[in-house]
N, C-alpha and C. Protein backbone atom coordinates (compact mmCIF):
# COMPACT_ATOMS: atom_id res chain seq x y z
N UNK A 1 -97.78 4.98 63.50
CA UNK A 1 -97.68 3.84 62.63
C UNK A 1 -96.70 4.11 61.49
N UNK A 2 -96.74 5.53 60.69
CA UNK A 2 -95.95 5.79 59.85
C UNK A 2 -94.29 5.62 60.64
N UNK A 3 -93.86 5.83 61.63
CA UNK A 3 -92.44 5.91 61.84
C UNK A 3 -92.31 4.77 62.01
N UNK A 4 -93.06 3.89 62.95
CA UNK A 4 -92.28 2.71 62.04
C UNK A 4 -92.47 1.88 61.37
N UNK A 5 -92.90 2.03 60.40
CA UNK A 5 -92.45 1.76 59.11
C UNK A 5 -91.39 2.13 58.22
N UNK A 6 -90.80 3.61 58.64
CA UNK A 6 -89.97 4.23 58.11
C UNK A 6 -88.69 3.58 58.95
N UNK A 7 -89.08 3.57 59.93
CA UNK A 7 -88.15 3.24 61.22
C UNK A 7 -87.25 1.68 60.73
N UNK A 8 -88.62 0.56 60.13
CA UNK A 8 -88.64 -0.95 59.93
C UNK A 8 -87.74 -0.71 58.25
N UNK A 9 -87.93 0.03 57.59
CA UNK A 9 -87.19 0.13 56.46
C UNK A 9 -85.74 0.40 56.46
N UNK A 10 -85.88 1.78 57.42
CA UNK A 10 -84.09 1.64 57.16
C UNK A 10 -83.59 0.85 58.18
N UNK A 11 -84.16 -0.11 59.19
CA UNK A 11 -83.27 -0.84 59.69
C UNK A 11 -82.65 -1.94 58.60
N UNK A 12 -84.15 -2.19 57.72
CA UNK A 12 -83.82 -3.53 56.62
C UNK A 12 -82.68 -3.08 55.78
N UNK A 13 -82.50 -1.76 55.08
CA UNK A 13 -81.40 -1.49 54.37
C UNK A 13 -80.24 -1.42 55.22
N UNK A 14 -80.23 -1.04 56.27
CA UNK A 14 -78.59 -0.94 57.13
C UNK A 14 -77.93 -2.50 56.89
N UNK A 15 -78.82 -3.24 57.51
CA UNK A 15 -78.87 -4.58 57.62
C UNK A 15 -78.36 -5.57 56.25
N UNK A 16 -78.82 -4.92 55.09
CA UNK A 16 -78.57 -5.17 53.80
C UNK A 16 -77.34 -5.22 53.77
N UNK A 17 -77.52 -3.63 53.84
CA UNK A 17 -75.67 -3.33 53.40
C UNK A 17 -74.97 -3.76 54.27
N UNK A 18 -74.99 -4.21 55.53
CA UNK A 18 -73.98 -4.85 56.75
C UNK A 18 -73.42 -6.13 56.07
N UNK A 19 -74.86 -7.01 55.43
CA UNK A 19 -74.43 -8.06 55.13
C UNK A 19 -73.57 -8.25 53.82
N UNK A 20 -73.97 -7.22 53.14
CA UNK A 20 -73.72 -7.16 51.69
C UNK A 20 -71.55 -6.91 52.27
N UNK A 21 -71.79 -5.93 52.85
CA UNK A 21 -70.32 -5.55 53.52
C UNK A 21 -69.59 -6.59 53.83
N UNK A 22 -69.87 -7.39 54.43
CA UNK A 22 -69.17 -8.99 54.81
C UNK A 22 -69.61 -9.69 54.23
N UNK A 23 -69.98 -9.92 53.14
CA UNK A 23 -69.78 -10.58 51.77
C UNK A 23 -68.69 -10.08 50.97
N UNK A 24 -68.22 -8.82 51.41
CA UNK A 24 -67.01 -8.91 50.09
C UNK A 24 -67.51 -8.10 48.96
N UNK A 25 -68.61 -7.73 49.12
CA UNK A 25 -69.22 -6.65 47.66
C UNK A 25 -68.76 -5.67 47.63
N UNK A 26 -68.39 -4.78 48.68
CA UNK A 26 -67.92 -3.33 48.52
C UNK A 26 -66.16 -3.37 48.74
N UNK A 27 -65.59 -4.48 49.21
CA UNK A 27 -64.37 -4.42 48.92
C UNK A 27 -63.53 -4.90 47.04
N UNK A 28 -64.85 -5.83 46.45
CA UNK A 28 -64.93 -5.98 45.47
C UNK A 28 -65.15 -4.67 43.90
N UNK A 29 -66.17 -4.22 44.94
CA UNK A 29 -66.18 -2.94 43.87
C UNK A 29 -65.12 -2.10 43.80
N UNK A 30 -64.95 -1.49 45.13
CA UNK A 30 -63.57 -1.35 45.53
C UNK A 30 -62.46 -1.00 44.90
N UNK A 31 -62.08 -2.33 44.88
CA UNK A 31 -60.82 -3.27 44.00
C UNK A 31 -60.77 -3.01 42.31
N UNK A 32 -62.07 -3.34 41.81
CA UNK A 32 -61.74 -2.98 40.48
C UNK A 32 -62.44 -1.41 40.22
N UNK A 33 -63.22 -0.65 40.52
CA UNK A 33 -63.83 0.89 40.21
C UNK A 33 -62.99 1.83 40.57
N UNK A 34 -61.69 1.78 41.63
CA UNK A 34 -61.13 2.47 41.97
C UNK A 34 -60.09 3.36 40.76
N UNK A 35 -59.70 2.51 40.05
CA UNK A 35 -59.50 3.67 38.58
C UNK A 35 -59.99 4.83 38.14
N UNK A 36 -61.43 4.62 38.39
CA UNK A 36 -62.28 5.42 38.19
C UNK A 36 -61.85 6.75 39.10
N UNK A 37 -61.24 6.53 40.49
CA UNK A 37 -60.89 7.87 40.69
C UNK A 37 -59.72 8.83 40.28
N UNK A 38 -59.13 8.47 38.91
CA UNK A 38 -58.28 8.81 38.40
C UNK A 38 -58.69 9.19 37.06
N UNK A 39 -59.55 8.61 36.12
CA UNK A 39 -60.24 8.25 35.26
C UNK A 39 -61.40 9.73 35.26
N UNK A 40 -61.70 10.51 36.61
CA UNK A 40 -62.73 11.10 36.70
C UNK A 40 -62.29 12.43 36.60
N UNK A 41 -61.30 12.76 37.53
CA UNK A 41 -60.38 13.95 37.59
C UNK A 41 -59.64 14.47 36.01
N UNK A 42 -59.22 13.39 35.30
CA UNK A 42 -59.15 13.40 34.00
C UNK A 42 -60.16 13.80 33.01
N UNK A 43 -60.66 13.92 33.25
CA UNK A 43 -61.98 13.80 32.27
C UNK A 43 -62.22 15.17 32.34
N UNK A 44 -62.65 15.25 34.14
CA UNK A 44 -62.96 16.77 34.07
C UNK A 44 -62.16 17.89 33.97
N UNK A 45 -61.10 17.79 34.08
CA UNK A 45 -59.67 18.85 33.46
C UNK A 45 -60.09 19.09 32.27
N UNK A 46 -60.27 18.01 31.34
CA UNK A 46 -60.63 18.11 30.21
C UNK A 46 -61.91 18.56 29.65
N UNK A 47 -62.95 18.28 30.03
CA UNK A 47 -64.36 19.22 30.45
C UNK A 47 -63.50 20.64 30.60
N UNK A 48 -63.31 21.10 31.99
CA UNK A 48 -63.37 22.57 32.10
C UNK A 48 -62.27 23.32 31.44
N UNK A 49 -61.23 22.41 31.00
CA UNK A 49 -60.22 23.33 29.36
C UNK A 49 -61.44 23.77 28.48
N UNK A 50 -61.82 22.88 27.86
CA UNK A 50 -62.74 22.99 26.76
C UNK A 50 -63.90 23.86 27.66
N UNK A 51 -64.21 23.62 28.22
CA UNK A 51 -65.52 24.65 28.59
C UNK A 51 -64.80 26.52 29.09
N UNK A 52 -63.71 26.21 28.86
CA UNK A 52 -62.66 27.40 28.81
C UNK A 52 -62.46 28.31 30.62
N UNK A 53 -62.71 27.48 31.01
CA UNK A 53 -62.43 27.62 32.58
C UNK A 53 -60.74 27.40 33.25
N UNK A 54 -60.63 25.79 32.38
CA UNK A 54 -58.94 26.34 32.60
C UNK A 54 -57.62 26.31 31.98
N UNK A 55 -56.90 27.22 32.30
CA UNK A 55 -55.85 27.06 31.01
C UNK A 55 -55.25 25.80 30.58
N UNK A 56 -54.71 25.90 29.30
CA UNK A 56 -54.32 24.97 28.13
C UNK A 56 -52.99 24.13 29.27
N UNK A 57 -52.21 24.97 29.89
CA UNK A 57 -51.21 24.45 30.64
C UNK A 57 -52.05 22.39 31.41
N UNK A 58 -52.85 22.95 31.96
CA UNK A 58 -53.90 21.29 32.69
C UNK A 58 -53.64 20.32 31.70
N UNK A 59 -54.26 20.94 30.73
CA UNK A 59 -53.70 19.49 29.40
C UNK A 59 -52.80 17.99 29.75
N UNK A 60 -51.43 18.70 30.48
CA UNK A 60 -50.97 18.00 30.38
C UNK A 60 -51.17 16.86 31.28
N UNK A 61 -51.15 17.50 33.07
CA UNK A 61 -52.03 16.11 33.61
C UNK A 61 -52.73 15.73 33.28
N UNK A 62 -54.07 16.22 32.39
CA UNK A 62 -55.25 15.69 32.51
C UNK A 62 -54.79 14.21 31.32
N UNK A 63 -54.19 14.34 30.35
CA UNK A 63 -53.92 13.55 29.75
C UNK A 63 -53.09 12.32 30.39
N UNK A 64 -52.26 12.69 31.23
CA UNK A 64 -51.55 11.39 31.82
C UNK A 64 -52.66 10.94 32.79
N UNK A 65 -53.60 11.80 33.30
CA UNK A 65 -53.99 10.87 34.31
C UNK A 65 -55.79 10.12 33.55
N UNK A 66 -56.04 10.40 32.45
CA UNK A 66 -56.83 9.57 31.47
C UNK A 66 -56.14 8.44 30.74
N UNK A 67 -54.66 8.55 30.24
CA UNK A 67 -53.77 7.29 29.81
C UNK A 67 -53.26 6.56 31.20
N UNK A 68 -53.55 6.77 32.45
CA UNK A 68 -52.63 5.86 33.76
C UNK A 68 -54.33 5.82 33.79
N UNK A 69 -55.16 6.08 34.15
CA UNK A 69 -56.20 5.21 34.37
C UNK A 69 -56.48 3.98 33.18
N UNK A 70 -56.44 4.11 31.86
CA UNK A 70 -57.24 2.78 31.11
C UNK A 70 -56.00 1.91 31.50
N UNK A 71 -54.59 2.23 31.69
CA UNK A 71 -53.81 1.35 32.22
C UNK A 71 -53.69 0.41 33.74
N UNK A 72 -54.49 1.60 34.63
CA UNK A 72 -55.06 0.67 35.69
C UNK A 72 -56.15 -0.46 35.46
N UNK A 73 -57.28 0.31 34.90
CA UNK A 73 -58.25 -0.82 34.67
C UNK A 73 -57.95 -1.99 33.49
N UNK A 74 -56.96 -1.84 32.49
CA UNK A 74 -56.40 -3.09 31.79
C UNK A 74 -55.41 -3.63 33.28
N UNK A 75 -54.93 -3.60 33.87
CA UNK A 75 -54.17 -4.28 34.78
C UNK A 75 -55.10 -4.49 35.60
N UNK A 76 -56.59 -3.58 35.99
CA UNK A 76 -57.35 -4.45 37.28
C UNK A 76 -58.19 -6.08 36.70
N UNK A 77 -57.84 -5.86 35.21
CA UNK A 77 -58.89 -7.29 34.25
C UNK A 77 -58.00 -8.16 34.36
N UNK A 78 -56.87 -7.91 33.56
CA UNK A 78 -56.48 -9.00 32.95
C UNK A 78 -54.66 -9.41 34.08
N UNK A 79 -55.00 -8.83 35.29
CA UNK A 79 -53.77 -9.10 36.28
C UNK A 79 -52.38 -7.83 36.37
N UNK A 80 -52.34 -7.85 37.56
CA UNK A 80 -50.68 -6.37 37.78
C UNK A 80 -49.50 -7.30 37.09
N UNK A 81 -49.74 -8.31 36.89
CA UNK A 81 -48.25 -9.00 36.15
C UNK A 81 -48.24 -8.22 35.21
N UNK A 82 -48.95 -8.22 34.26
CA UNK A 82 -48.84 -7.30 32.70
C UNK A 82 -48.34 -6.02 32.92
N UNK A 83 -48.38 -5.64 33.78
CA UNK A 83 -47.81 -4.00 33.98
C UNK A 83 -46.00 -4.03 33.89
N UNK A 84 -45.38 -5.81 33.91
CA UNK A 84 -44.34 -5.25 33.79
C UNK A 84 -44.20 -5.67 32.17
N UNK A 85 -44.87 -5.68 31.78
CA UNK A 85 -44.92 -5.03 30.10
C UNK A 85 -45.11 -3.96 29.74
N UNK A 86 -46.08 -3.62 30.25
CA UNK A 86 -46.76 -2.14 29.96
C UNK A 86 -46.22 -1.25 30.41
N UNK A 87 -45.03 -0.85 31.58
CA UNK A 87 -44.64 0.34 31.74
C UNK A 87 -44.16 1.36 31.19
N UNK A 88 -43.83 0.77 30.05
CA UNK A 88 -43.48 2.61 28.85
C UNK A 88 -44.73 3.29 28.46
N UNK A 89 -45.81 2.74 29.21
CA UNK A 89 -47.26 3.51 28.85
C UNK A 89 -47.17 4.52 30.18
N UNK A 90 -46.50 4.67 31.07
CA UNK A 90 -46.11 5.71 31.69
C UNK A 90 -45.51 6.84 31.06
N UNK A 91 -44.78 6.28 30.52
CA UNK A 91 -43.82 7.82 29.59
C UNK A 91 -44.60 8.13 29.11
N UNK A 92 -45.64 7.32 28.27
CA UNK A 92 -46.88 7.91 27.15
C UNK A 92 -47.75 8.40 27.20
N UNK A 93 -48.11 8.51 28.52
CA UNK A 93 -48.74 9.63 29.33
C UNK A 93 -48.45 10.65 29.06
N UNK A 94 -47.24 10.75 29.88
CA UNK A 94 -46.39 12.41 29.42
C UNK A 94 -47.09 12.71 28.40
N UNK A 95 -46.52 11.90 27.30
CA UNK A 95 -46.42 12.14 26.30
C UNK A 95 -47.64 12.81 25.44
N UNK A 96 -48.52 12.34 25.27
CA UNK A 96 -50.33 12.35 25.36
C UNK A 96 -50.64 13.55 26.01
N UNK A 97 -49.80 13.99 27.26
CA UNK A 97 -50.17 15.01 28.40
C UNK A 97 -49.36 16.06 27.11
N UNK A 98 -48.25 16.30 26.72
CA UNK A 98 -47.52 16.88 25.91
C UNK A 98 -48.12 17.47 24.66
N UNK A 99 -48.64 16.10 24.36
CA UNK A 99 -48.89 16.55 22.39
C UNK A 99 -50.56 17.23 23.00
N UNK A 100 -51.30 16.91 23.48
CA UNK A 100 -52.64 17.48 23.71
C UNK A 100 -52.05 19.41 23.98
N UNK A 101 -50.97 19.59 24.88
CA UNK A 101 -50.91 20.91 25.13
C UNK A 101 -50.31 21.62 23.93
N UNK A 102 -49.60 20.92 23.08
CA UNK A 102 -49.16 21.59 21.71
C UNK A 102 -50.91 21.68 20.85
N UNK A 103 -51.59 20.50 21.10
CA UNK A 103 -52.35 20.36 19.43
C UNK A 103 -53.30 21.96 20.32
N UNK A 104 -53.60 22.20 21.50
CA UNK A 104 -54.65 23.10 21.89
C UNK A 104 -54.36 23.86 22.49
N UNK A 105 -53.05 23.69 23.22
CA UNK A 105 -52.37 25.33 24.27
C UNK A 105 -51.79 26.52 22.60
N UNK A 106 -52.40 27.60 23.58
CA UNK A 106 -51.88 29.02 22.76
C UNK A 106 -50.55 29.28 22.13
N UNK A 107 -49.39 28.82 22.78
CA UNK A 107 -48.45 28.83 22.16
C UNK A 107 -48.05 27.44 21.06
N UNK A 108 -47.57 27.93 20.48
CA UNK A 108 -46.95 26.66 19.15
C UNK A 108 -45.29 26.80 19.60
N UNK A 109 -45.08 26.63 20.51
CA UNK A 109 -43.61 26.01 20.92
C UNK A 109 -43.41 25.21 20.08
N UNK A 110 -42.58 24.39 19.46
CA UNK A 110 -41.98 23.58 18.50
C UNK A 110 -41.26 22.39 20.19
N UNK A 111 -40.36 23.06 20.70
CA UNK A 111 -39.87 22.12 21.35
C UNK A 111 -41.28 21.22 22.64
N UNK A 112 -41.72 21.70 22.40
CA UNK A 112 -43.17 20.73 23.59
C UNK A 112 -43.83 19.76 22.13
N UNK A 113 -43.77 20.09 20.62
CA UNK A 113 -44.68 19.10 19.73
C UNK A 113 -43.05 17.94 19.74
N UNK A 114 -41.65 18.16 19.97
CA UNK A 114 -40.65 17.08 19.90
C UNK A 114 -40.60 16.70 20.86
N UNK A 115 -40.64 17.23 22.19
CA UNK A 115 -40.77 16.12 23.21
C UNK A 115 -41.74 15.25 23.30
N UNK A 116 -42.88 15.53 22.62
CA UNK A 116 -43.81 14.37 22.71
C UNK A 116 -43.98 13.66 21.99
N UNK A 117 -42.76 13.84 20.97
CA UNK A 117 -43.03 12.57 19.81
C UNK A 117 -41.86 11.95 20.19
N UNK A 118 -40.83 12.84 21.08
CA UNK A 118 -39.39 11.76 21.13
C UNK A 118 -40.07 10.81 22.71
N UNK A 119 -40.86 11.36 23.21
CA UNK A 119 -41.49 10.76 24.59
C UNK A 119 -42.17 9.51 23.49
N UNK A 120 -43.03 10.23 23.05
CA UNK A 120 -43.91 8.78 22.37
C UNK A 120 -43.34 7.42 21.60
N UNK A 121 -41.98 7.82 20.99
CA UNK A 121 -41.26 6.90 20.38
C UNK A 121 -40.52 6.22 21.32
N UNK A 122 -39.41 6.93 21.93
CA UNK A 122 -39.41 6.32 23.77
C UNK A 122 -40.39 5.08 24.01
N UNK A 123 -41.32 4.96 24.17
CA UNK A 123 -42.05 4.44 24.61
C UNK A 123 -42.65 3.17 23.65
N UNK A 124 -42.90 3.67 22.98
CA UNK A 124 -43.03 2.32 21.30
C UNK A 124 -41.84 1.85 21.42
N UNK A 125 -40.48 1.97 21.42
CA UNK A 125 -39.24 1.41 21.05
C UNK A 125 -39.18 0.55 22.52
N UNK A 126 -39.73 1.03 23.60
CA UNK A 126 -39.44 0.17 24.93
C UNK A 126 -40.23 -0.78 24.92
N UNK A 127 -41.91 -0.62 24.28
CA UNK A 127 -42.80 -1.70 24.23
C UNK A 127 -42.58 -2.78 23.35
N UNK A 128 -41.59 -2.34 21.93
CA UNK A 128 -41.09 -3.21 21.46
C UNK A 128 -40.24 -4.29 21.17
N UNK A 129 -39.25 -3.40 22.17
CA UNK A 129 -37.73 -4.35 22.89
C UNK A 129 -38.57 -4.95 23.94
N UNK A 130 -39.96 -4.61 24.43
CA UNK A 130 -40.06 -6.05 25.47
C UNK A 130 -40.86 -7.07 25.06
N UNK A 131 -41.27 -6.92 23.66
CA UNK A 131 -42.33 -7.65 23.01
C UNK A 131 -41.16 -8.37 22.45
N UNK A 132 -40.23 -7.55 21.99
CA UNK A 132 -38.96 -9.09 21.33
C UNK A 132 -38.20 -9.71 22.32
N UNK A 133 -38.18 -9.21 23.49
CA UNK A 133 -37.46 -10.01 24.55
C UNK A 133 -38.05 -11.15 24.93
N UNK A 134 -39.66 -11.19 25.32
CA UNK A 134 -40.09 -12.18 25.74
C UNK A 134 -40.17 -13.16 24.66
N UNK A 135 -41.22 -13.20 23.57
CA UNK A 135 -42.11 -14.30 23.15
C UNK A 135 -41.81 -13.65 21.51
N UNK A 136 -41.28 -12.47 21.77
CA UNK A 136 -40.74 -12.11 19.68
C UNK A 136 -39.84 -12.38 19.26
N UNK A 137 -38.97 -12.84 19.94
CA UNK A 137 -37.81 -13.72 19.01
C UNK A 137 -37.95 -15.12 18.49
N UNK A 138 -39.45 -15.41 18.97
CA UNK A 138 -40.03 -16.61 18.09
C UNK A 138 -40.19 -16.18 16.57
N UNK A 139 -40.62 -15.18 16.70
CA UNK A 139 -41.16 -14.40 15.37
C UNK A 139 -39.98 -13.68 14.83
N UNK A 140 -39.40 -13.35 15.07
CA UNK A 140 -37.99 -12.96 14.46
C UNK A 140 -37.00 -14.16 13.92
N UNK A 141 -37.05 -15.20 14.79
CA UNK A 141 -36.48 -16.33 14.36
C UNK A 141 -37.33 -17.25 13.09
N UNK A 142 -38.52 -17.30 12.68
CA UNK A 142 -39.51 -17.61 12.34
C UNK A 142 -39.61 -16.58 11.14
N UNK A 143 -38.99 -15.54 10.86
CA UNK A 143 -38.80 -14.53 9.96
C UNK A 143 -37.83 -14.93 9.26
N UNK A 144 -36.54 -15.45 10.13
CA UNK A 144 -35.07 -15.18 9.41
C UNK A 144 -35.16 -16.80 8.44
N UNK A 145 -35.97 -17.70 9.24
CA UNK A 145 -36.38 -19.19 8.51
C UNK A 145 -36.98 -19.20 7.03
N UNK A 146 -38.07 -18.33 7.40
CA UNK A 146 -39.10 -18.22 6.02
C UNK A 146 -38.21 -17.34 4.91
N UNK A 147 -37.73 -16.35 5.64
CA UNK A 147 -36.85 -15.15 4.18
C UNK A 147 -35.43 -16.44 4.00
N UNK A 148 -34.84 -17.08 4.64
CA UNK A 148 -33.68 -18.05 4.44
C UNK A 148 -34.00 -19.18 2.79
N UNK A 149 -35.65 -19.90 3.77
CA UNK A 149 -36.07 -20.70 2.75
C UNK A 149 -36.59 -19.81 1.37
N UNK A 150 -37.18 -18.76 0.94
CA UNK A 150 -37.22 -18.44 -0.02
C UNK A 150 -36.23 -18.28 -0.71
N UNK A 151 -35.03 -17.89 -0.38
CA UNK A 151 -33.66 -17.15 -1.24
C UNK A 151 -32.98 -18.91 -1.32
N UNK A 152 -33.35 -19.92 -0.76
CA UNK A 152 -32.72 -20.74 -0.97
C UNK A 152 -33.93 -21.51 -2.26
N UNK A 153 -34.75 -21.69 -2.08
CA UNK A 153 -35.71 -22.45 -3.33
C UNK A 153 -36.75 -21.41 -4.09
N UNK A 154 -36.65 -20.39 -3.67
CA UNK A 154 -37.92 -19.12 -3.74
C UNK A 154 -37.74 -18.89 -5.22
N UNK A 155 -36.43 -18.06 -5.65
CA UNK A 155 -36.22 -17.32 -6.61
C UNK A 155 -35.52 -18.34 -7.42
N UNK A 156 -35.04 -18.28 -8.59
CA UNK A 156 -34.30 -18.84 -9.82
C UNK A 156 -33.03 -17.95 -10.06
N UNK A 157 -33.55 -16.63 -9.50
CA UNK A 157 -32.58 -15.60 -10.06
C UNK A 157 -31.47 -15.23 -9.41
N UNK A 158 -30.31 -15.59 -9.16
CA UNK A 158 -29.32 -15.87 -8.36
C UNK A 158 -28.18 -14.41 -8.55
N UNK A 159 -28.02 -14.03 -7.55
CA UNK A 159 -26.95 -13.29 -7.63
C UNK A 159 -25.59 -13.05 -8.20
């Protein structure tokens, strides 16, 4: 009597998950958790540095691949169109991967703390030329209006 019952149970769960499967649930999870396998490997690089298992050198993937994961999962929310905004958050990886191995690897190289600030600026200066390309030259134009109208009625004090 006990087997099947045991027997009648896991047929009901196979059955579950069959259906649950062709519903689209596990291609769904899928789809957006899969970051997570990038997101995890990161983490734990960073775990076993600090738990002093492995050298300071890891730093540096572990950091790009914790900055390319929150960049997957902001692109699995809010759509892959945005990524062609966001791609200088690739360099900034590096970059992140870089400055983490200066602020905690053994050596104080000087040239690994400038590549990651000339990587990191790289990357601000690209996010910013695409923030004025698209929709910021409203605001730049909208700048040159407001500073125009002050110097024209603003001040009294004339050059």
């Amino acid at each position: 009597m006990n087997n099947r019952y045991s027997a009648g149970i896991i047929l009901l769960i196979v059955g579950i998950v069959i259906l649950l499967g062709k519903a689209g649930l596990f291609s769904f999870l899928g789809m957006m958790f899969w970051p997570l396998l990038v997101l995890i490997p990161g983490i734990l690089i960073h775990v076993l540095y600090f738990g002093r298992v492995l050298p300071a050198i890891t730093l540096i993937p572990a950091g790009m691949l914790v900055v390319y994961a929150v960049l997957f999962i902001f692109c699995n929310i809010f759509g892959w169109d945005s990524l062609r905004y966001l791609w200088p958050l690739f360099i900034f990886g590096v970059a992140v991967g870089l400055f983490e191995y200066h602020l905690f690897g053994s050596p104080k190289q000087r040239y690994i703390k400038t590549s990651a600030i000339g990587l990191g600026a790289a990357s601000l200066i690209c996010l910013l030329l695409i923030a004025l390309w698209g929709w910021g030259i409203y605001v730049v134009a909208l700048i040159c209006v407001l500073v125009g109208l002050y110097l024209m009625f603003g001040s009294r004090v004339r050059w």
